[in-house]
C-alpha atoms as a PDB file:
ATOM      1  CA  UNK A   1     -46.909-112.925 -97.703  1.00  0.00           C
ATOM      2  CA  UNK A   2     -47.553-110.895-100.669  1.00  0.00           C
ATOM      3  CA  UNK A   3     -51.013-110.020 -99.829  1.00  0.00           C
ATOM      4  CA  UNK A   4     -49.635-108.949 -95.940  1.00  0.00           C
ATOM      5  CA  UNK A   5     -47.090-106.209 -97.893  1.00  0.00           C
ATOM      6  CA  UNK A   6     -50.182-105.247-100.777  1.00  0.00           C
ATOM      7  CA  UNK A   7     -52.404-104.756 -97.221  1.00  0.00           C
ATOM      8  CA  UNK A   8     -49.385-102.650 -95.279  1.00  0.00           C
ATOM      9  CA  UNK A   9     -49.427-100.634 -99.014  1.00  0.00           C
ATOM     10  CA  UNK A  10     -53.306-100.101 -99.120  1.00  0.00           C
ATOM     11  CA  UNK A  11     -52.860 -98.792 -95.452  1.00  0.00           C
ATOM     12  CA  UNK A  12     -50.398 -96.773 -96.223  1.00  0.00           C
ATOM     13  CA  UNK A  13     -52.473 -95.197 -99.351  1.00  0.00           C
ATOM     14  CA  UNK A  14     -55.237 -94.527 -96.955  1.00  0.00           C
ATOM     15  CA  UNK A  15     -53.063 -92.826 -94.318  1.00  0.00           C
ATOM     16  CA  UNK A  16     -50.818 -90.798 -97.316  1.00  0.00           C
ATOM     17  CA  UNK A  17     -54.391 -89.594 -98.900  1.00  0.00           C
ATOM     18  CA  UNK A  18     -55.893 -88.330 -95.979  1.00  0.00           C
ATOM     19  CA  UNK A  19     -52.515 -86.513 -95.165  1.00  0.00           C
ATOM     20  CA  UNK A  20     -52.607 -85.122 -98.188  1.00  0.00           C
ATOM     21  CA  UNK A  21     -56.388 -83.988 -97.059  1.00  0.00           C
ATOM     22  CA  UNK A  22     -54.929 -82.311 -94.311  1.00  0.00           C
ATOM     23  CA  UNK A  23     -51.885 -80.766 -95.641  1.00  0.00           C
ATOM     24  CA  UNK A  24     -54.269 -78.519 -97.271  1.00  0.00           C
ATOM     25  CA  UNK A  25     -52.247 -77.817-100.525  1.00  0.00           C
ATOM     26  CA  UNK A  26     -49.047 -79.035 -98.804  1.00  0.00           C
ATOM     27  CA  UNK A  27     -49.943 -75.894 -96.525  1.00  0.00           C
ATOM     28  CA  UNK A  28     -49.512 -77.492 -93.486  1.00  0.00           C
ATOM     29  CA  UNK A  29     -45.825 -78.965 -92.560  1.00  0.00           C
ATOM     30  CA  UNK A  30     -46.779 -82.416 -90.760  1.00  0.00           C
ATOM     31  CA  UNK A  31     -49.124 -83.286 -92.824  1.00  0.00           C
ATOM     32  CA  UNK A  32     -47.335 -82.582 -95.640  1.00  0.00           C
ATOM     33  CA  UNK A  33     -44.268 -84.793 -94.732  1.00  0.00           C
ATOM     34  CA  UNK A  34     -46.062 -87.362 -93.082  1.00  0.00           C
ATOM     35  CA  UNK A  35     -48.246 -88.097 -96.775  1.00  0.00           C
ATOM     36  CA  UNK A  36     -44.728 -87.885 -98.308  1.00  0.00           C
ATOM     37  CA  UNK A  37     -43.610 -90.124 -95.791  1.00  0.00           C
ATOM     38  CA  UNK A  38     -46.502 -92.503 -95.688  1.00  0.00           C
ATOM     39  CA  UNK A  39     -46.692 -92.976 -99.915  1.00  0.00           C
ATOM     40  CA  UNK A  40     -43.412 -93.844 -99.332  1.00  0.00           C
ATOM     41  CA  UNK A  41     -44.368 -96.964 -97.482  1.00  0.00           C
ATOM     42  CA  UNK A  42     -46.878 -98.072 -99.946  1.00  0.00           C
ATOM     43  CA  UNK A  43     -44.747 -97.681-102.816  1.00  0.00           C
ATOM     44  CA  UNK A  44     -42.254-100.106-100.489  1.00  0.00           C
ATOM     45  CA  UNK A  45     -44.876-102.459 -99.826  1.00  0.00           C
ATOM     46  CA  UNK A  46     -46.481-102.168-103.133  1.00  0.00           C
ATOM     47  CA  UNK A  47     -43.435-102.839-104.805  1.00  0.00           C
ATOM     48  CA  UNK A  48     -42.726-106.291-102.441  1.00  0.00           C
ATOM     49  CA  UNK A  49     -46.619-107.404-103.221  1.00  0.00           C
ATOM     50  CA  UNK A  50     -45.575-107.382-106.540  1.00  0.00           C
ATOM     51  CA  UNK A  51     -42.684-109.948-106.325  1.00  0.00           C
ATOM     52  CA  UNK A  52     -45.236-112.805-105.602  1.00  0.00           C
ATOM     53  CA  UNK A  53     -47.863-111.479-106.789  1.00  0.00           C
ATOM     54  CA  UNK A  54     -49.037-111.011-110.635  1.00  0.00           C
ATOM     55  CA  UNK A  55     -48.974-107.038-111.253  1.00  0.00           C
ATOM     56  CA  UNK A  56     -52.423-106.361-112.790  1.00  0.00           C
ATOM     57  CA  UNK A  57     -53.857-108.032-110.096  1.00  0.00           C
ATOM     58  CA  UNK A  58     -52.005-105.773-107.258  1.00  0.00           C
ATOM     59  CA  UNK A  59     -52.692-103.158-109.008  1.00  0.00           C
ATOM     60  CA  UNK A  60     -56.459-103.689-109.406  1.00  0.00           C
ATOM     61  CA  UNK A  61     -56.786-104.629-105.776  1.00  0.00           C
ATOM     62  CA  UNK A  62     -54.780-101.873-104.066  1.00  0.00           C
ATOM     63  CA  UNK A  63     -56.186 -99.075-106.411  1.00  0.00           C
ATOM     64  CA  UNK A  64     -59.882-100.592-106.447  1.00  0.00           C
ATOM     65  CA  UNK A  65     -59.543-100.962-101.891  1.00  0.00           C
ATOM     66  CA  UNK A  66     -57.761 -97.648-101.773  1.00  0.00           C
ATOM     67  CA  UNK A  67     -60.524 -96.242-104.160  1.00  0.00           C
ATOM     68  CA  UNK A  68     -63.394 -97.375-101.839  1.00  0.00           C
ATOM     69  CA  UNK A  69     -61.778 -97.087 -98.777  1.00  0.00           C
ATOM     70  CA  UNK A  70     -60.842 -93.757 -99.554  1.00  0.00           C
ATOM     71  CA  UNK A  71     -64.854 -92.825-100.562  1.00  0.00           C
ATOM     72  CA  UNK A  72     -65.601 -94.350 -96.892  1.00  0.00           C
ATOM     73  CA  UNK A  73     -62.946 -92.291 -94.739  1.00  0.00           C
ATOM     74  CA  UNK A  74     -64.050 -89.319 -96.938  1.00  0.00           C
ATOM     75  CA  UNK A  75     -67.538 -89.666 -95.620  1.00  0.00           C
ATOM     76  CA  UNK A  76     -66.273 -90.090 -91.982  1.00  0.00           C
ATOM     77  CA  UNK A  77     -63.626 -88.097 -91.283  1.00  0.00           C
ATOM     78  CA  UNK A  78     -63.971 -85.552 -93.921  1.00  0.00           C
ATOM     79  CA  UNK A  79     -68.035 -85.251 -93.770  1.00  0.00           C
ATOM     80  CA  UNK A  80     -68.248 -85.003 -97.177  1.00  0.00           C
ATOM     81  CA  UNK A  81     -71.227 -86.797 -99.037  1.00  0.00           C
ATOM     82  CA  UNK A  82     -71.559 -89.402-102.083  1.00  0.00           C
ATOM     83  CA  UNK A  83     -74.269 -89.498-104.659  1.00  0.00           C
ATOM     84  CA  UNK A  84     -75.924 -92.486-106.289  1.00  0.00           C
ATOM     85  CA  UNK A  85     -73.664 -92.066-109.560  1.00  0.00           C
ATOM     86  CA  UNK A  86     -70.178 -92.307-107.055  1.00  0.00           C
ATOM     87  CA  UNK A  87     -71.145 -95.482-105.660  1.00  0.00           C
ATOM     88  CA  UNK A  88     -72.418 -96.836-108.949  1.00  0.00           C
ATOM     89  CA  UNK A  89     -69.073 -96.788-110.236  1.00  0.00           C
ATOM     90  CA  UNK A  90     -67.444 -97.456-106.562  1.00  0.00           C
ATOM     91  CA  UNK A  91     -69.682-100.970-107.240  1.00  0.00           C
ATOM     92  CA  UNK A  92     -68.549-101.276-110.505  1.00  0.00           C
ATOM     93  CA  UNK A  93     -64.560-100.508-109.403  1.00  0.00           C
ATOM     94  CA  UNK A  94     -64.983-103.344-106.966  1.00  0.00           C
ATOM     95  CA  UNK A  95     -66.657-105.847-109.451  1.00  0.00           C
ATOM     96  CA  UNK A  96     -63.693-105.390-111.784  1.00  0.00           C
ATOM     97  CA  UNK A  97     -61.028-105.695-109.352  1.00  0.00           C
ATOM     98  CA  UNK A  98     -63.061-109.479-108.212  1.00  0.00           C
ATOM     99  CA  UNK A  99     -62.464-110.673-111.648  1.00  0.00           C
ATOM    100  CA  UNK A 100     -59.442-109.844-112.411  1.00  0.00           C
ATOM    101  CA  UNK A 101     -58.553-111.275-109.328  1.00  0.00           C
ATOM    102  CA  UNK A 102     -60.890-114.371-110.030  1.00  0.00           C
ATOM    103  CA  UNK A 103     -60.008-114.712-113.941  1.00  0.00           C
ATOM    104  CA  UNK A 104     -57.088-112.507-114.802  1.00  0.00           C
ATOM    105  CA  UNK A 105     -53.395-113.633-115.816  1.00  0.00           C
ATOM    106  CA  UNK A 106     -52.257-116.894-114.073  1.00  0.00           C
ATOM    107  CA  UNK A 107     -55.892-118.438-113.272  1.00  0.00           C
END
């Protein structure tokens, strides 16, 4: 179950960062309170995850998906671009986040 509630946090990362997008400097009302309200839920869920689950390793996984995931929905919905250099270290985020997972605390 822990890795449902870290999956409902990344989610609601994704959803709370491209709010935040939108709010445009928490200009914008709606999108203001719904990143508010949608950080909420991944602190919630992030903070369940981490009853089963050892910490560094949620917190590798949901900042290294959020991270990437983040760099993908920028390029869709937000049309902005990445460079060799971003997705060198996007590559290198997600390599770091597999082992920890792999060989971190409590392997």
């Amino acid at each position: 179950m822990g890795y449902l509630f870290l999956t409902l946090a990344i989610c609601g990362e994704l959803i709370g960062t491209n709010l935040l997008k939108a709010s445009n400097g928490f200009s914008v009302l709606w999108a203001s309170v719904g990143a508010l309200a949608a950080y909420g839920v991944c602190f919630y869920f992030l903070a369940i995850a981490m009853k089963t689950i050892n910490i560094s390793v949620v917190y590798a996984i949901w900042a290294g998906v959020g991270i990437v995931l983040t760099a993908v929905l920028n390029v869709v919905i937000w049309r902005e671009s990445l460079n060799i250099p971003t997705l060198l270290g996007l590559m290198l985020i997600v390599v770091g986040a597999v082992i920890l997972n792999l060989y971190g605390p409590g392997h």
